[in-house]
N, C-alpha and C. Protein backbone atom coordinates (compact mmCIF):
# COMPACT_ATOMS: atom_id res chain seq x y z
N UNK A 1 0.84 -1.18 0.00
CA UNK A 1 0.00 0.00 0.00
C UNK A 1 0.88 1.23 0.00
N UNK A 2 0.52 2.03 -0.61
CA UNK A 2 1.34 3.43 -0.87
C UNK A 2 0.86 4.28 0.00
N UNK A 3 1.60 4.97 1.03
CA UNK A 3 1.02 6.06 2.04
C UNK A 3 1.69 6.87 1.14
N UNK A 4 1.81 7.80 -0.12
CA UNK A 4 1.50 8.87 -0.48
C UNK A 4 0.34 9.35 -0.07
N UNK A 5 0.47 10.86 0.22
CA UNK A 5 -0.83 11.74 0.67
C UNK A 5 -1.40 12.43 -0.63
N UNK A 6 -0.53 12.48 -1.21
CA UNK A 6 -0.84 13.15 -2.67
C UNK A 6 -1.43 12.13 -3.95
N UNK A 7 -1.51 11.40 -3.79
CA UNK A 7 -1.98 10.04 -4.78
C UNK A 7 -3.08 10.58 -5.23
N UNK A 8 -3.61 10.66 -6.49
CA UNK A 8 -4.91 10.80 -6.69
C UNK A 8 -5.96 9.51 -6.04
N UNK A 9 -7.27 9.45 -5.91
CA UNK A 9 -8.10 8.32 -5.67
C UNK A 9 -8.19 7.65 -6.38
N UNK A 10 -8.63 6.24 -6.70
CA UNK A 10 -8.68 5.06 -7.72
C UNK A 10 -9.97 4.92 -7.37
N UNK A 11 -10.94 4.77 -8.82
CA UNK A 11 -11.96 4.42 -9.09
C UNK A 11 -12.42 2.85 -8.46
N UNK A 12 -13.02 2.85 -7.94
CA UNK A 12 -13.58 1.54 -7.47
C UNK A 12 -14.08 1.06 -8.34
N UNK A 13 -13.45 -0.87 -8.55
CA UNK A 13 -13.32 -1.79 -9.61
C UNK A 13 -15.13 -2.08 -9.46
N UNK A 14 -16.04 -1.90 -10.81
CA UNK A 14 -17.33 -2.73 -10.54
C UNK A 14 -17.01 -3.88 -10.73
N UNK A 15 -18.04 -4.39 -10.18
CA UNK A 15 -18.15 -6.48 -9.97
C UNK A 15 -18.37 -6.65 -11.01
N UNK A 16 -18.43 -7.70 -11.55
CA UNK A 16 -18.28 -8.31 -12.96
C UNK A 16 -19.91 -8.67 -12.55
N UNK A 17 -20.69 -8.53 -14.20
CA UNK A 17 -22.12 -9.18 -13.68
C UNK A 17 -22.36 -10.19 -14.19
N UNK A 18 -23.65 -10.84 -13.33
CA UNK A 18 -23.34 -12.08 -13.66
C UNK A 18 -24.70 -12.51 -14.29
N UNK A 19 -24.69 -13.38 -15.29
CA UNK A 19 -25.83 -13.61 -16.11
C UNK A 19 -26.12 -13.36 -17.32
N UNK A 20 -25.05 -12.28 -17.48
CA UNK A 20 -24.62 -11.86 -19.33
C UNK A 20 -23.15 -12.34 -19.82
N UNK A 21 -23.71 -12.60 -21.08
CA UNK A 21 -22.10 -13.33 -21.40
C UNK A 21 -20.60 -12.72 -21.87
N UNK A 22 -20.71 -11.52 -21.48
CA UNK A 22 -19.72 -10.70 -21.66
C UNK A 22 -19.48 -10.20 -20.07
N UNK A 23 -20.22 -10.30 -18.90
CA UNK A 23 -20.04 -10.19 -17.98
C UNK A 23 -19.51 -8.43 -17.80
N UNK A 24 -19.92 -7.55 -18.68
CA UNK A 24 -19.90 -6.48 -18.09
C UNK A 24 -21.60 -5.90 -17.72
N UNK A 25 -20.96 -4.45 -17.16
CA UNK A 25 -21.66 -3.57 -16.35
C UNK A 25 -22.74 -3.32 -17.36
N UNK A 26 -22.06 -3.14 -18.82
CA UNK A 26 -22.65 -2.06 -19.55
C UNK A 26 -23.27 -2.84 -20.41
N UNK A 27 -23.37 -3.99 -20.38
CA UNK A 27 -24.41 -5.38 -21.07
C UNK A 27 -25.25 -5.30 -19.95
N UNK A 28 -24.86 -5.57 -18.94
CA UNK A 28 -26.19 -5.20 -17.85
C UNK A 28 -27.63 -4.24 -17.84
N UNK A 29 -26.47 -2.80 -18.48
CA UNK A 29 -27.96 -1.74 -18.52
C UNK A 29 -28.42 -2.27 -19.82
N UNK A 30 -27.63 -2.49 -20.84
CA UNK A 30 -28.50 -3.09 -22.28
C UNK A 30 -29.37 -4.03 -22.06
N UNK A 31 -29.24 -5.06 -20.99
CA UNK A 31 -30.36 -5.46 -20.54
C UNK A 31 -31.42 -5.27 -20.28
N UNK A 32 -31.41 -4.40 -19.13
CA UNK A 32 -32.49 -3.56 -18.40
C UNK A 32 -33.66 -2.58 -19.56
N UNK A 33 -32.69 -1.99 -20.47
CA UNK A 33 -32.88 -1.37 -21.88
C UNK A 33 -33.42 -2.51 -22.56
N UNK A 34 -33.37 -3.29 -23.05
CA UNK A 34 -34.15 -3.94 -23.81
C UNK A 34 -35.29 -4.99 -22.92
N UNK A 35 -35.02 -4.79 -21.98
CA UNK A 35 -36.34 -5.49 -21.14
C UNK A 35 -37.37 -4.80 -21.58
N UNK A 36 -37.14 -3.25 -21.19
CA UNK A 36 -38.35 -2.27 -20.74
C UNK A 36 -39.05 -2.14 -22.04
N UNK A 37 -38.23 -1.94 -23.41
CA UNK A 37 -38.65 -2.14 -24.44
C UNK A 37 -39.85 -3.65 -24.86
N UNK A 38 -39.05 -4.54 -24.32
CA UNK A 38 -39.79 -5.93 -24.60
C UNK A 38 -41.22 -5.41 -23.80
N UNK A 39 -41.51 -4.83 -22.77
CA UNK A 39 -42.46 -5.10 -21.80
C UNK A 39 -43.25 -4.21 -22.18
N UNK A 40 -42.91 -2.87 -23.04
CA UNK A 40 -43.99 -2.25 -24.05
C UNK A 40 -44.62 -2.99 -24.80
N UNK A 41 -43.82 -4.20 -25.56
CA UNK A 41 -44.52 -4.79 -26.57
C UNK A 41 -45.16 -5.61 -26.17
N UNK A 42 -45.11 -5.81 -24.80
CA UNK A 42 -46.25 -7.14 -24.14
C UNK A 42 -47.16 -6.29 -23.94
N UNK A 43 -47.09 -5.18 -23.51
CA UNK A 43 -48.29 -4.22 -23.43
C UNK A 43 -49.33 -4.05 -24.36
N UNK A 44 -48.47 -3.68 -25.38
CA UNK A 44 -49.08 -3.38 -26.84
C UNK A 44 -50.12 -4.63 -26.83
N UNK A 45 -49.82 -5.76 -27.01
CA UNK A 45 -49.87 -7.29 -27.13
C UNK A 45 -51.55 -7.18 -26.68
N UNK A 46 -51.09 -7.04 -25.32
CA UNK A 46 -52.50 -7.31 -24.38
C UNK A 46 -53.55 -6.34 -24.94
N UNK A 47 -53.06 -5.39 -25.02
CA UNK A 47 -53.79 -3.49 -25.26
C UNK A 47 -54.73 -4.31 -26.09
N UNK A 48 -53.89 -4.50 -27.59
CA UNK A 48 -54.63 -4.50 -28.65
C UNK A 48 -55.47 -5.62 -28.72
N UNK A 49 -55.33 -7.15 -27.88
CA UNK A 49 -56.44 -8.01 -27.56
C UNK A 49 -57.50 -7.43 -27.25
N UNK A 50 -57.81 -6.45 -26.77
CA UNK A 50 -58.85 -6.20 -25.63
C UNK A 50 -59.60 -5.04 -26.91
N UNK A 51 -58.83 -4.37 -27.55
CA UNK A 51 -59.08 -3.35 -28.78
C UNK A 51 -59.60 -3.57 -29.36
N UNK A 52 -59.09 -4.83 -29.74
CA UNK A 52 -60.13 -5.76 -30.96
C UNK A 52 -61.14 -6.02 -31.09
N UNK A 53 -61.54 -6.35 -29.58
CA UNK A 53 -62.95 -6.73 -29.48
C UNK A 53 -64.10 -5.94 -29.43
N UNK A 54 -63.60 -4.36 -29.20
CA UNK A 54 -64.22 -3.42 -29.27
C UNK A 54 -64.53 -2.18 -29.74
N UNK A 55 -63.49 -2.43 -30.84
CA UNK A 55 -63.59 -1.14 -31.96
C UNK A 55 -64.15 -2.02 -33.06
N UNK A 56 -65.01 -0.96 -33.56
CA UNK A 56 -65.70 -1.34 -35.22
C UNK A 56 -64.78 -1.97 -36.01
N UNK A 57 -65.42 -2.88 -37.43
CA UNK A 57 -64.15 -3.32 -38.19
C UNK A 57 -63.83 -2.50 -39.05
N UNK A 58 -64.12 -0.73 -39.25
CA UNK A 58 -63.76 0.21 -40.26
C UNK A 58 -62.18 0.59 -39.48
N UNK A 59 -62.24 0.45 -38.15
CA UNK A 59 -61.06 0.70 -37.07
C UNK A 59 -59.82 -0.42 -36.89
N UNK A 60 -60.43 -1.28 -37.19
CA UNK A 60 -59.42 -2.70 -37.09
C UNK A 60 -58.03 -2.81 -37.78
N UNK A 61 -58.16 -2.32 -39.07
CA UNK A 61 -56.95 -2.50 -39.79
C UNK A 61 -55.88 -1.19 -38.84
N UNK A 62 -56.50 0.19 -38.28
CA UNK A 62 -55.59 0.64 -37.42
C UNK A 62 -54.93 -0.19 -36.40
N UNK A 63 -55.97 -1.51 -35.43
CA UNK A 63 -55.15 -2.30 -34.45
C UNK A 63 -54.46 -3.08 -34.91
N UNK A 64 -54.65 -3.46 -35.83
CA UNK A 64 -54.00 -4.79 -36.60
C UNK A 64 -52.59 -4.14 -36.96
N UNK A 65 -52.64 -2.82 -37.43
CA UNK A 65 -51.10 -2.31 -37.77
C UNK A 65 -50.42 -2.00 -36.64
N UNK A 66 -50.82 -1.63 -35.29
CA UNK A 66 -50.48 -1.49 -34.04
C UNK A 66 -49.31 -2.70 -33.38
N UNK A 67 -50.74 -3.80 -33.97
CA UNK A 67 -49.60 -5.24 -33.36
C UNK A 67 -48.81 -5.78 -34.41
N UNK A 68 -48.69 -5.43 -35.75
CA UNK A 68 -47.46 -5.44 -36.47
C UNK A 68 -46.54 -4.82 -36.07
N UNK A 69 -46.92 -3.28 -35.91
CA UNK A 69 -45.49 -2.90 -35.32
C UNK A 69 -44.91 -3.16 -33.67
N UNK A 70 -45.33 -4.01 -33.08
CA UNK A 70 -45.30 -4.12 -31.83
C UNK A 70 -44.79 -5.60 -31.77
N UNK A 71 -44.97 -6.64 -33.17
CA UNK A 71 -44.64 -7.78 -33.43
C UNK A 71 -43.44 -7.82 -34.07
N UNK A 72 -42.92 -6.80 -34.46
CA UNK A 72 -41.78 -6.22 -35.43
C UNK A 72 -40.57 -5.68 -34.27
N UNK A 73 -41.22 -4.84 -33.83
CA UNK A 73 -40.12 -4.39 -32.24
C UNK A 73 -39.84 -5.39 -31.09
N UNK A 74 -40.98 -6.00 -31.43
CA UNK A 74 -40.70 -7.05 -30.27
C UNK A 74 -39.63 -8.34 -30.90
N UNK A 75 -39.72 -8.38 -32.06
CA UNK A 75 -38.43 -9.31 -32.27
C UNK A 75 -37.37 -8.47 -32.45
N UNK A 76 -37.39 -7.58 -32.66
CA UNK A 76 -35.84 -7.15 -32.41
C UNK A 76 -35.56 -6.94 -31.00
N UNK A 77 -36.09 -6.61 -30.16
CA UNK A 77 -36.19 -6.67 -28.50
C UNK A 77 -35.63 -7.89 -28.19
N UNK A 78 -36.11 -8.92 -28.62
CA UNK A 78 -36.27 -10.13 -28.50
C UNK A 78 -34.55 -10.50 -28.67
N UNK A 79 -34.37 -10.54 -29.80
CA UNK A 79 -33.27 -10.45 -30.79
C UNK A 79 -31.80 -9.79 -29.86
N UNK A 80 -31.93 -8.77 -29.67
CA UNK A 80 -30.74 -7.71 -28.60
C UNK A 80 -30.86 -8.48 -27.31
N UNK A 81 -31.97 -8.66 -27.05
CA UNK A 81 -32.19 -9.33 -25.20
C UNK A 81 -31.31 -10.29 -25.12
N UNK A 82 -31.64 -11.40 -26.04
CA UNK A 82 -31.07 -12.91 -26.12
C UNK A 82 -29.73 -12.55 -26.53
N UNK A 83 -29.09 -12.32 -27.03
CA UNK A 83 -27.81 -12.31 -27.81
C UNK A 83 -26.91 -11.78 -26.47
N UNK A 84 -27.44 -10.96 -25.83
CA UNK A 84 -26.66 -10.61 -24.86
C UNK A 84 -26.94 -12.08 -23.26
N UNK A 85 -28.19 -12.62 -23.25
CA UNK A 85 -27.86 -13.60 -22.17
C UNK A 85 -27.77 -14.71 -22.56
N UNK A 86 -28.58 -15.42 -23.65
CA UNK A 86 -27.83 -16.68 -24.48
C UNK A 86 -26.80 -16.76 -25.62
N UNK A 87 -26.94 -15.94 -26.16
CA UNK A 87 -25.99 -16.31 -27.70
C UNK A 87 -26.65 -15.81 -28.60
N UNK A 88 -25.77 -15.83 -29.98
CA UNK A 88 -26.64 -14.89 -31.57
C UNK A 88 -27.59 -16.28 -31.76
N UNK A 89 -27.02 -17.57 -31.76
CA UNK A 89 -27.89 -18.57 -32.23
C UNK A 89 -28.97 -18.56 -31.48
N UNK A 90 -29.42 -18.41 -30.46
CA UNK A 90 -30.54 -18.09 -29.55
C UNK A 90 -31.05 -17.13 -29.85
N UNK A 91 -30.39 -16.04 -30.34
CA UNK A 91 -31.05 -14.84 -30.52
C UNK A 91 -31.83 -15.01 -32.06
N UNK A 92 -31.19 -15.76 -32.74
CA UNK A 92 -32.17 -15.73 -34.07
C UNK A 92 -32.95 -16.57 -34.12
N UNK A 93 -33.30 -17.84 -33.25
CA UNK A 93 -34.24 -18.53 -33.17
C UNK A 93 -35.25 -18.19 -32.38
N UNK A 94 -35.32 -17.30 -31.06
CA UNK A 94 -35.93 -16.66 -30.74
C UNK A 94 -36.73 -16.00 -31.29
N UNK A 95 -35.79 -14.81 -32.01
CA UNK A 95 -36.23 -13.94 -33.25
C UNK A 95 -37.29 -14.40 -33.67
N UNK A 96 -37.14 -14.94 -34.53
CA UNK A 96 -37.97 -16.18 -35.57
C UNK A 96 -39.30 -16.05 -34.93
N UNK A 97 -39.19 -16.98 -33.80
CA UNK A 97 -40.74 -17.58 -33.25
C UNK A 97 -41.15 -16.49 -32.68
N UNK A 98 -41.03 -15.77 -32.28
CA UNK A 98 -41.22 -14.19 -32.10
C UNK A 98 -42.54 -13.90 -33.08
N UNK A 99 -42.30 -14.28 -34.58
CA UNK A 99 -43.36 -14.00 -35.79
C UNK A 99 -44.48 -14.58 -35.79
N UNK A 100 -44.29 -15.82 -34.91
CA UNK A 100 -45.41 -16.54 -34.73
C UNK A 100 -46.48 -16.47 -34.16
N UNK A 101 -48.09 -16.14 -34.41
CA UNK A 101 -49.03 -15.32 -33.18
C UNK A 101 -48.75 -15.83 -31.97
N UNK A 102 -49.17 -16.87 -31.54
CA UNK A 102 -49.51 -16.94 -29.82
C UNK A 102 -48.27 -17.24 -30.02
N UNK A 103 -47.29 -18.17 -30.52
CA UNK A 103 -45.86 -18.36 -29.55
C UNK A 103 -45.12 -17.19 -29.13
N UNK A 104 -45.61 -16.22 -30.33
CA UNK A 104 -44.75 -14.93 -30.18
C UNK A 104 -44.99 -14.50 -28.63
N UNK A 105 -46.13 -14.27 -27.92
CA UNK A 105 -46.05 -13.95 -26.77
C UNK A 105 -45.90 -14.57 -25.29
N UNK A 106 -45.36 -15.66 -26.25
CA UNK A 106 -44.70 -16.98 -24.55
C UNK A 106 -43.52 -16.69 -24.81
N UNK A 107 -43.20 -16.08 -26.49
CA UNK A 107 -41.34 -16.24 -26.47
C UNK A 107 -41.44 -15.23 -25.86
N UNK A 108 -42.11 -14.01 -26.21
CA UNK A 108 -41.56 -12.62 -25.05
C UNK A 108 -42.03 -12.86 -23.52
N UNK A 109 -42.87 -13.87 -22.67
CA UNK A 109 -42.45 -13.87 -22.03
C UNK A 109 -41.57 -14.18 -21.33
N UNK A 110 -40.74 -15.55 -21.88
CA UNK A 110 -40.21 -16.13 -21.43
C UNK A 110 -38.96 -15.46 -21.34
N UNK A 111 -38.52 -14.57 -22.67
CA UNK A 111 -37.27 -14.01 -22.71
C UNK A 111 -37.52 -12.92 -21.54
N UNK A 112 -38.40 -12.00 -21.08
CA UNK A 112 -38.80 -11.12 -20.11
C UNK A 112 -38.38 -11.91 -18.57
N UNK A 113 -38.95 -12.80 -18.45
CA UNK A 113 -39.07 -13.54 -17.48
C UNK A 113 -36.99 -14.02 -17.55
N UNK A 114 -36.11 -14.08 -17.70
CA UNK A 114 -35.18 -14.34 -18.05
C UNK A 114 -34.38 -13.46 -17.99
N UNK A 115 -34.22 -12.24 -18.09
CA UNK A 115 -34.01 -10.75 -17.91
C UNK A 115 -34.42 -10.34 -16.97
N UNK A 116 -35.69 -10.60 -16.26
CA UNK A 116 -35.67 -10.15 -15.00
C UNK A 116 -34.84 -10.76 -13.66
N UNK A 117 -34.69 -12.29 -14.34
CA UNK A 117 -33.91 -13.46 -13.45
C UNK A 117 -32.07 -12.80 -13.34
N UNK A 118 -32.06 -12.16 -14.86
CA UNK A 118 -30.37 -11.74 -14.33
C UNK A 118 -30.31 -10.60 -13.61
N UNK A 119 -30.99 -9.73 -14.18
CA UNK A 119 -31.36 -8.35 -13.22
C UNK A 119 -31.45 -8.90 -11.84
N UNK A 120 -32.46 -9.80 -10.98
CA UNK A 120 -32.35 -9.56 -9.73
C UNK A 120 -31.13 -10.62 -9.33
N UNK A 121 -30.85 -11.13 -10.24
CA UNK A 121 -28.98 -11.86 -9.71
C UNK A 121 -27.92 -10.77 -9.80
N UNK A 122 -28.08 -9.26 -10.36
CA UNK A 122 -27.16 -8.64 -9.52
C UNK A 122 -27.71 -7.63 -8.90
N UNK A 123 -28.80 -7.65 -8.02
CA UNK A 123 -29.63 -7.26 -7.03
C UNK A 123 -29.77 -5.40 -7.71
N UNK A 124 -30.25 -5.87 -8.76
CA UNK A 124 -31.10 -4.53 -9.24
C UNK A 124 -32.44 -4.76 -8.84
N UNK A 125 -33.39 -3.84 -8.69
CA UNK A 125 -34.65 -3.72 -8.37
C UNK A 125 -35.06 -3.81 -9.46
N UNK A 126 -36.37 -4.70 -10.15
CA UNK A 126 -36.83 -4.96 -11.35
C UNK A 126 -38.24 -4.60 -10.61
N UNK A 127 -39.04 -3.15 -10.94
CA UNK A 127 -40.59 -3.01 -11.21
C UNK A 127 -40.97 -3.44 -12.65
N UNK A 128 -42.75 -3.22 -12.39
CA UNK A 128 -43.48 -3.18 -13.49
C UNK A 128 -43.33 -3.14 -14.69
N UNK A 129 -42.58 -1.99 -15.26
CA UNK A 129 -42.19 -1.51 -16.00
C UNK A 129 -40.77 -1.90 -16.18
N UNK A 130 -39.94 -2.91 -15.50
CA UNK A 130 -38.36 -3.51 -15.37
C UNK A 130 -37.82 -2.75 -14.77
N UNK A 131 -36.35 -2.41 -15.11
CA UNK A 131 -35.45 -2.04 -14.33
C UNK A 131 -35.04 -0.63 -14.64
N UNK A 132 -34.68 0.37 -13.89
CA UNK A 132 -33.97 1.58 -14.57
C UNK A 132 -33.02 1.61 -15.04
N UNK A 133 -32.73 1.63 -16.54
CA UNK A 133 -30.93 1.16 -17.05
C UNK A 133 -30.40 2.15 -16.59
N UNK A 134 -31.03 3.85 -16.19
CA UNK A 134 -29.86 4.35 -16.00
C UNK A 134 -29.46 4.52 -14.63
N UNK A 135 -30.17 3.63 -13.55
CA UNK A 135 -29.65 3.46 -12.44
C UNK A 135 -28.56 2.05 -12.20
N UNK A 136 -27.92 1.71 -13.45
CA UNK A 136 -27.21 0.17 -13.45
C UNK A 136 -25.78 0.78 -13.68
């Protein structure tokens, strides 16, 4: 240990995180970041179930383009999420079934549900809405 008084301070080393495969900090908030994104598009998901049933069919082709683009973001969500906690090959098979109606929304949960599991393995607080990336 150096008793210089004059030393500048040294940045305190962050912990390596654990659950992404690059094991940094800053894959961590990309996490958190593409959770919150994914969990819009589960939103969307549900929203527009419930939309459907109750807007006229002159209105429909507006919901129907809603959950295209919400089926479109959500695989790329999908796509960034995975690649960072399983692999690209995970991430494009994911991807994929992503396109598929109902699987599409077991794959986002499951990938959600999976992201929240690494998030609270390095004791981030994951609400409703996921995690705050810019508190990571």
């Amino acid at each position: 240990m150096d008793e210089n008084p004059y030393r500048s301070p040294e940045a305190p080393v962050m912990a390596e995180a654990v659950g992404v495969l690059s094991g940094s900090r800053e894959d961590l908030r990309l996490v958190a970041k593409y959770q919150r994104g994914l969990l819009i598009c589960i939103l969307i998901y549900l929203v527009s179930g419930v939309v459907s049933r109750l807007v006229p069919p002159e209105i429909m082709l507006i919901v129907a383009s809603g959950v295209l683009v919400a089926a479109i973001a959500g695989l790329v969500f999908v796509f960034l999420l995975s690649t960072k906690v399983y692999g690209t090959g995970a991430g494009v098979i994911l991807g994929i079934l992503t396109l598929i109606p109902c699987i599409g929304l077991i794959v986002l949960l499951v990938i959600n549900q999976k992201a929240t599991g690494v998030l609270r393995q390095n004791k981030i607080k994951v609400g409703l809405l996921g995690a705050d990336p810019n508190s990571i």
